[in-house]
PDB file of N, CA and C in Angstrom:
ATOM      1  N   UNK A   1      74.231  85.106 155.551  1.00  0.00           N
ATOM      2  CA  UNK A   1      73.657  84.615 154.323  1.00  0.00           C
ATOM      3  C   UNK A   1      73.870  85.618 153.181  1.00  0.00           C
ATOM      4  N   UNK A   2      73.527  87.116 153.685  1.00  0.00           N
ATOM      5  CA  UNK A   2      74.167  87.955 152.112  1.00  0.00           C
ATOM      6  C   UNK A   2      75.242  87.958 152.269  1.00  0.00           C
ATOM      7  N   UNK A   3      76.509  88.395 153.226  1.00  0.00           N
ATOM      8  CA  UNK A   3      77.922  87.374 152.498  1.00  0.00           C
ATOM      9  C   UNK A   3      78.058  86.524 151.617  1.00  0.00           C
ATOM     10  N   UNK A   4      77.358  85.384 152.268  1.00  0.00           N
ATOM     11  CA  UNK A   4      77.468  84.153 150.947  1.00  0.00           C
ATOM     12  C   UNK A   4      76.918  84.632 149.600  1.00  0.00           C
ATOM     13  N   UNK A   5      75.547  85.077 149.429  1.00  0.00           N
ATOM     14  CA  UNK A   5      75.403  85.550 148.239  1.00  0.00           C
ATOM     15  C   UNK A   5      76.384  86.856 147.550  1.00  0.00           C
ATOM     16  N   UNK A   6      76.610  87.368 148.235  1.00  0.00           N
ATOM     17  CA  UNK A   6      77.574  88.533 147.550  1.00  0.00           C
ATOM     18  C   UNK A   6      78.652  87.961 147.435  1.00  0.00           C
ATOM     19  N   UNK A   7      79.682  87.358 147.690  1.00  0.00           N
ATOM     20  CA  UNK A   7      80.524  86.522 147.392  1.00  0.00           C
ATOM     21  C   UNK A   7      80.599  85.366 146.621  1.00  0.00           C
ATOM     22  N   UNK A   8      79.501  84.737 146.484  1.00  0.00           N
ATOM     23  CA  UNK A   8      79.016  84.172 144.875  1.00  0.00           C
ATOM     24  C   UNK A   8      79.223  84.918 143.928  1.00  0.00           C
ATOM     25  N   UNK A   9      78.342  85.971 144.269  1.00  0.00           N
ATOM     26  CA  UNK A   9      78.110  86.804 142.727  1.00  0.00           C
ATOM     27  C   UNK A   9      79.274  87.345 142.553  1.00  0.00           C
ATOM     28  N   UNK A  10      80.362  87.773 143.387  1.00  0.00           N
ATOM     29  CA  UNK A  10      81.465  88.128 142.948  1.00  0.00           C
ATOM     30  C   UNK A  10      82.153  87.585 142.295  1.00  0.00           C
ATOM     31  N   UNK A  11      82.481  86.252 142.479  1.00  0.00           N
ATOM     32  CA  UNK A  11      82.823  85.113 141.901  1.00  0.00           C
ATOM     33  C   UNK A  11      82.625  85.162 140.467  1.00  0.00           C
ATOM     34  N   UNK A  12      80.894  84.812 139.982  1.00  0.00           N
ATOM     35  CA  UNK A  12      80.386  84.621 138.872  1.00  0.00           C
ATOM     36  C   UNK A  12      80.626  86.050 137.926  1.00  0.00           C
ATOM     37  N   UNK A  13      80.746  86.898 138.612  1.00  0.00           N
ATOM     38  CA  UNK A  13      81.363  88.381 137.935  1.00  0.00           C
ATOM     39  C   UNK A  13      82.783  88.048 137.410  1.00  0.00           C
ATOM     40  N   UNK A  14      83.951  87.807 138.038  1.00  0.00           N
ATOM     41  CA  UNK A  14      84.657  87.745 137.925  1.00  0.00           C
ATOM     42  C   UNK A  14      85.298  86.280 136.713  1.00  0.00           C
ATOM     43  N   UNK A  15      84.290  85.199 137.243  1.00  0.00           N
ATOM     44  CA  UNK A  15      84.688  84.249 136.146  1.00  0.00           C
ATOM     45  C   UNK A  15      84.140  85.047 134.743  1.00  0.00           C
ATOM     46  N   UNK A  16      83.062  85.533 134.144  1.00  0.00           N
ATOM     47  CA  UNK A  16      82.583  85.909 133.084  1.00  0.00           C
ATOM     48  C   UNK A  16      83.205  87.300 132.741  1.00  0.00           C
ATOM     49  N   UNK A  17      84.044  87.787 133.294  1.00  0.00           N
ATOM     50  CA  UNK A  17      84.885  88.872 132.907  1.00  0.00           C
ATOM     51  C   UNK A  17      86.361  87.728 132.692  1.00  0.00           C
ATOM     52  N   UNK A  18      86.828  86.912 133.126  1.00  0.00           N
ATOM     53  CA  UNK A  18      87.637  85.721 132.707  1.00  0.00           C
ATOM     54  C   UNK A  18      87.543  85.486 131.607  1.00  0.00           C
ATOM     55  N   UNK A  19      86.754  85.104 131.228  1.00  0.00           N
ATOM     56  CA  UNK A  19      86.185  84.042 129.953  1.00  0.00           C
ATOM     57  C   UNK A  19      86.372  85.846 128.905  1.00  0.00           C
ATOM     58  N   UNK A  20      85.315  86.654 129.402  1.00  0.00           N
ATOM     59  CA  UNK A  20      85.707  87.722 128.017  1.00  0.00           C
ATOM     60  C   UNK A  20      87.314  88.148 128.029  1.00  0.00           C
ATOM     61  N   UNK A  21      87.864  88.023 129.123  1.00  0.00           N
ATOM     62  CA  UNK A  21      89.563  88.544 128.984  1.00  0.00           C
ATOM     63  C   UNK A  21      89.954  87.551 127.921  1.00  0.00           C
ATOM     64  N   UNK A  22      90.145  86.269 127.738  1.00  0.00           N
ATOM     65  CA  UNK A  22      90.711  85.281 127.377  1.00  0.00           C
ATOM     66  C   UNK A  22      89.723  85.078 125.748  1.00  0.00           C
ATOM     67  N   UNK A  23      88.902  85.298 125.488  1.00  0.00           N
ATOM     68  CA  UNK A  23      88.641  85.889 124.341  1.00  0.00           C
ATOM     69  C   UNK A  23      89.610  86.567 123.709  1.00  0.00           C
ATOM     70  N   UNK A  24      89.059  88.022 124.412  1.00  0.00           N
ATOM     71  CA  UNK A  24      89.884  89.169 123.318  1.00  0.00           C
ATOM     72  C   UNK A  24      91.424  89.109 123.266  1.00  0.00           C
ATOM     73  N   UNK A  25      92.278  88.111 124.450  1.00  0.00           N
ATOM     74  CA  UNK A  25      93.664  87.987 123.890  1.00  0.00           C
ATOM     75  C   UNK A  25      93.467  86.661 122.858  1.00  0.00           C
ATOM     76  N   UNK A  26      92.939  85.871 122.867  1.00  0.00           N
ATOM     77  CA  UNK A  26      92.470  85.149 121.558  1.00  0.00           C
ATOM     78  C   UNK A  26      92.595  85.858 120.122  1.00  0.00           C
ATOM     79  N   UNK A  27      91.964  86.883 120.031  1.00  0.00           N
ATOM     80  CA  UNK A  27      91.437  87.453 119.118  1.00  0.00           C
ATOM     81  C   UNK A  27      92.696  88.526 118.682  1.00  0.00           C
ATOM     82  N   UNK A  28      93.909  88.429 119.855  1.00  0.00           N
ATOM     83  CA  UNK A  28      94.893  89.403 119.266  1.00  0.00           C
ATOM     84  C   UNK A  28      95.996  88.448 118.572  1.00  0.00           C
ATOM     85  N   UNK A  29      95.972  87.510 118.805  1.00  0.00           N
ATOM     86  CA  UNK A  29      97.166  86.711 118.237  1.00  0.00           C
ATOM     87  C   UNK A  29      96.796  86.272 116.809  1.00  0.00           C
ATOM     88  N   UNK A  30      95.559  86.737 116.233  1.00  0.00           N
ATOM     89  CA  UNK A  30      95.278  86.243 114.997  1.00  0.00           C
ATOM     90  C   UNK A  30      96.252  87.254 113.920  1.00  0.00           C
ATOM     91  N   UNK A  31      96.039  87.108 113.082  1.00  0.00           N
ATOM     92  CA  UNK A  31      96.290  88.465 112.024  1.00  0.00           C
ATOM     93  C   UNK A  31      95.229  88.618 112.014  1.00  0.00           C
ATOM     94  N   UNK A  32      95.060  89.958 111.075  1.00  0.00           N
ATOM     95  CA  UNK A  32      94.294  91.179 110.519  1.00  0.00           C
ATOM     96  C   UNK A  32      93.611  90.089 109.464  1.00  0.00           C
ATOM     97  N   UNK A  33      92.621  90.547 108.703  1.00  0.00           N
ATOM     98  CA  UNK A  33      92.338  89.990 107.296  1.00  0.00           C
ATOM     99  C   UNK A  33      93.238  90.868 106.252  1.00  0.00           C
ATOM    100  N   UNK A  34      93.536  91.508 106.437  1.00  0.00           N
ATOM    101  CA  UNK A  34      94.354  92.521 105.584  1.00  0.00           C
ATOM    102  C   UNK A  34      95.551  92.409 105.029  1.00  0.00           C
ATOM    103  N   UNK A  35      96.188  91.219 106.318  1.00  0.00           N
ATOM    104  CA  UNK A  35      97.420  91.076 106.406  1.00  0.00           C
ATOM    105  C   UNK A  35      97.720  89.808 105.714  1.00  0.00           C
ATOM    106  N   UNK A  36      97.505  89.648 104.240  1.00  0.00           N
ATOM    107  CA  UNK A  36      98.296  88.348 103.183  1.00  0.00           C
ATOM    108  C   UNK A  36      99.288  87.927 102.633  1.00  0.00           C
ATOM    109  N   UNK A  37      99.636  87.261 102.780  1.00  0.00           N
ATOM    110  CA  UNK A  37     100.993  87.000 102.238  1.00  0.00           C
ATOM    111  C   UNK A  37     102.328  86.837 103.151  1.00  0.00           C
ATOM    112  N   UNK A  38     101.928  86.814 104.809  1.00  0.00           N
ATOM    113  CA  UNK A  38     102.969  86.806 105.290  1.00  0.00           C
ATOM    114  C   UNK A  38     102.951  85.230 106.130  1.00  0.00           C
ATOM    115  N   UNK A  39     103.974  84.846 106.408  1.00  0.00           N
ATOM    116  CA  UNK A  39     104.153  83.683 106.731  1.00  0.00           C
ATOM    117  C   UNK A  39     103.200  83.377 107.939  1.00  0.00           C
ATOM    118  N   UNK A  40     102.898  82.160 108.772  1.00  0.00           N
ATOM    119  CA  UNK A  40     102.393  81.991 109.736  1.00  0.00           C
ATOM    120  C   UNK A  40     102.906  82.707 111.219  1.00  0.00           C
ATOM    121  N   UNK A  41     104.192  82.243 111.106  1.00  0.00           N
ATOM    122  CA  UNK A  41     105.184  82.424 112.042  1.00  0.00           C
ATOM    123  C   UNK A  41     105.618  84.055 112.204  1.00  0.00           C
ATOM    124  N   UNK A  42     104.662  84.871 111.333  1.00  0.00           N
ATOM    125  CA  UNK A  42     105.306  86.548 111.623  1.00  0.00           C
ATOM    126  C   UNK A  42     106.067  86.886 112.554  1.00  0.00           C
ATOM    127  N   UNK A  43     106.534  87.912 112.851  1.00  0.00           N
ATOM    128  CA  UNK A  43     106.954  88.427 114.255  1.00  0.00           C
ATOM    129  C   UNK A  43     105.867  89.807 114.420  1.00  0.00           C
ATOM    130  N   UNK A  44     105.622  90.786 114.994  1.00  0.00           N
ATOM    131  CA  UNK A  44     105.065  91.708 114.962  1.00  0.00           C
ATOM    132  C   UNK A  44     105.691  92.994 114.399  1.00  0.00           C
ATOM    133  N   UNK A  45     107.171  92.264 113.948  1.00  0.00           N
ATOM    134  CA  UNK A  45     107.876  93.800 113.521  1.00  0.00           C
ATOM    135  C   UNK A  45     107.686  93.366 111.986  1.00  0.00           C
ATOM    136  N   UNK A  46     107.543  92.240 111.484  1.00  0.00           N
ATOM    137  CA  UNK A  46     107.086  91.822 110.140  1.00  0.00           C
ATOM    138  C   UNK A  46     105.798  92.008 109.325  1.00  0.00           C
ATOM    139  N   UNK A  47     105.262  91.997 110.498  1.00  0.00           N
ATOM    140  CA  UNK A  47     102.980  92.471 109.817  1.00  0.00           C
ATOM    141  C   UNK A  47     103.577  94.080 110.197  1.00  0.00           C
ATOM    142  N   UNK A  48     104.011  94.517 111.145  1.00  0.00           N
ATOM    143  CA  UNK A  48     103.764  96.054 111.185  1.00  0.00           C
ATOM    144  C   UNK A  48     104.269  96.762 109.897  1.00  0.00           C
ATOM    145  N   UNK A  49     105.698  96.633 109.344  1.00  0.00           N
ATOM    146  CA  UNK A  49     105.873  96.740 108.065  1.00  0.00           C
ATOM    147  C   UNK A  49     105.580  96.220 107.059  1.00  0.00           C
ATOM    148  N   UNK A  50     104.763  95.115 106.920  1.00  0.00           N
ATOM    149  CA  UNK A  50     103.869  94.352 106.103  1.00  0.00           C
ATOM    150  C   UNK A  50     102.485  95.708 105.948  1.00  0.00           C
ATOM    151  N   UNK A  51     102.251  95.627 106.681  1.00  0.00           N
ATOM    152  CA  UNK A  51     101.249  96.714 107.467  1.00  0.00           C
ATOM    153  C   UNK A  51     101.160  98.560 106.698  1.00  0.00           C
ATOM    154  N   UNK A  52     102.377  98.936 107.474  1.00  0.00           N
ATOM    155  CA  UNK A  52     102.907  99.951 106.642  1.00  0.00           C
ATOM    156  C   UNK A  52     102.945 100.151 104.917  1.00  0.00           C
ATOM    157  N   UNK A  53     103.810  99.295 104.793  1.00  0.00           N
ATOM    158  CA  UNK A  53     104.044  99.070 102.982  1.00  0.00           C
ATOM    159  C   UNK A  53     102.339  98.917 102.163  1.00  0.00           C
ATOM    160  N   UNK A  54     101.458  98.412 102.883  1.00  0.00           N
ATOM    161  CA  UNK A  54     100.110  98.266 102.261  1.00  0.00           C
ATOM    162  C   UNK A  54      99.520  99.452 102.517  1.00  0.00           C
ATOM    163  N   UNK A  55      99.876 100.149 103.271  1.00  0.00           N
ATOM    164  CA  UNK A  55      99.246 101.743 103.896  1.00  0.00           C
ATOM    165  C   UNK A  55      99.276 102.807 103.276  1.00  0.00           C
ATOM    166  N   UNK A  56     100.737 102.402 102.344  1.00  0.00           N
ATOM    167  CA  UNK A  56     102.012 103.251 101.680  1.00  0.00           C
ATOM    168  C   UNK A  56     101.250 103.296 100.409  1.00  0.00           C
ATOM    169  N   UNK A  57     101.103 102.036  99.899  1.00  0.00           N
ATOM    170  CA  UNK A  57     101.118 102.001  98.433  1.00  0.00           C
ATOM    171  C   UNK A  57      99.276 102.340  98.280  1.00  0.00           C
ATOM    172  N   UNK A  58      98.224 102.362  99.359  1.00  0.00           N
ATOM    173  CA  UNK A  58      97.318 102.724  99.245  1.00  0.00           C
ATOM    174  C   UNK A  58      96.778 103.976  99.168  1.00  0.00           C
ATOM    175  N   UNK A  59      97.878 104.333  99.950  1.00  0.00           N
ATOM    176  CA  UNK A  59      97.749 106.085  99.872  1.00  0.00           C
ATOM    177  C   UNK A  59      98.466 106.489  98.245  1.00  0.00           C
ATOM    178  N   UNK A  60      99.628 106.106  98.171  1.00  0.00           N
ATOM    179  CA  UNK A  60     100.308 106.449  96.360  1.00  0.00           C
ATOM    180  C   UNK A  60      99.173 106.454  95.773  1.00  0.00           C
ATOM    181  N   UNK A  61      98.318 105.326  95.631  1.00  0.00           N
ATOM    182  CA  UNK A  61      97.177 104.526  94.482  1.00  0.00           C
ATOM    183  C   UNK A  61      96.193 105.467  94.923  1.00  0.00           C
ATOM    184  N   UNK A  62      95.951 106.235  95.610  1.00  0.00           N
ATOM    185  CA  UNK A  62      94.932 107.545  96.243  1.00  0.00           C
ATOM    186  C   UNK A  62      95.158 108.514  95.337  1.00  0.00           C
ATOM    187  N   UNK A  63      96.682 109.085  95.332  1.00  0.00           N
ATOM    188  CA  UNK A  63      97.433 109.858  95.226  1.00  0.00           C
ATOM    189  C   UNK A  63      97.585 110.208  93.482  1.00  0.00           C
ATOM    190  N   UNK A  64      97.369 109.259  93.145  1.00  0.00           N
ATOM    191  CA  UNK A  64      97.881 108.998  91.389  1.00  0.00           C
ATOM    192  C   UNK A  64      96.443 109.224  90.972  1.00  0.00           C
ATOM    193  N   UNK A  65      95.444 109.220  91.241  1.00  0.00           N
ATOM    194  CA  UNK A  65      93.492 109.075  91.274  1.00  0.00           C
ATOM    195  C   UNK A  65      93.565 110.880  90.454  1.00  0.00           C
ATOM    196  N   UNK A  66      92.899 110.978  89.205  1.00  0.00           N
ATOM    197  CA  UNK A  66      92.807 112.404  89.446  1.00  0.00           C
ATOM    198  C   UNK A  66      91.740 113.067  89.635  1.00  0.00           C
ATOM    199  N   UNK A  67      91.484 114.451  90.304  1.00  0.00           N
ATOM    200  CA  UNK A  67      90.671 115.228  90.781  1.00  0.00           C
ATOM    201  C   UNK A  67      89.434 115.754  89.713  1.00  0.00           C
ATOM    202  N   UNK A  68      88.110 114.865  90.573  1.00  0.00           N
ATOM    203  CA  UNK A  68      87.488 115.813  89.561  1.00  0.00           C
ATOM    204  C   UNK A  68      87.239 117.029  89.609  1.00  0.00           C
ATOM    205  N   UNK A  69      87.093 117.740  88.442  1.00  0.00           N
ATOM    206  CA  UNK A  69      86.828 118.914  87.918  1.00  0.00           C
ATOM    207  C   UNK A  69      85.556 119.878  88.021  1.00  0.00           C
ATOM    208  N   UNK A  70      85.332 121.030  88.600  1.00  0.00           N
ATOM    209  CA  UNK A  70      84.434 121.339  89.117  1.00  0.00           C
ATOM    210  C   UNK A  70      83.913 122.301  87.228  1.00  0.00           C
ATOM    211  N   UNK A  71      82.352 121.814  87.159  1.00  0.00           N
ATOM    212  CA  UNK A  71      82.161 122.364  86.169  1.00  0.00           C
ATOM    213  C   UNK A  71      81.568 123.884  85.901  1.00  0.00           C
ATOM    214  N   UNK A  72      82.963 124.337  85.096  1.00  0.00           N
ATOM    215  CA  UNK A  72      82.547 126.216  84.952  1.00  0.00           C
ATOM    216  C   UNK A  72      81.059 126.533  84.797  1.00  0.00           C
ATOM    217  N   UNK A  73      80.448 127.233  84.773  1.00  0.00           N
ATOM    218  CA  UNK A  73      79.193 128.090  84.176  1.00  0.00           C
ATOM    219  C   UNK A  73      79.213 129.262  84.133  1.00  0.00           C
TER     220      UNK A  73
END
């Protein structure tokens, strides 16, 4: 009889670790919110340099920002 129950519960372990696997690959095939402007059909070498280039020009737009000034006394 605990066979049977431990082998249930293994079961019910295993389906609900199922169900969260199949989630989170769900959740990888989406895009980013970040990622606009690129077609539906991306490839992953297209958002990654999609990706990049927004990384790029965020850091420039960082970069161009000027420093404030610490005040003498």
């Amino acid at each position: 009889m605990r066979a049977v129950f431990g082998v249930v519960g293994l079961l019910i372990v295993l389906a609900i670790v199922g169900v969260l696997a199949k989630k989170q690959m769900g959740a990888l095939t989406t895009a980013p919110a970040g990622m606009t402007g690129l077609p539906a059909g991306a490839t992953p070498q297209q958002q990654s340099q999609q990706l990049q280039k927004q990384i790029g020009q965020t850091v420039e737009s960082t970069l161009q920002q000027a420093r404030p000034m610490p005040d003498d006394k």
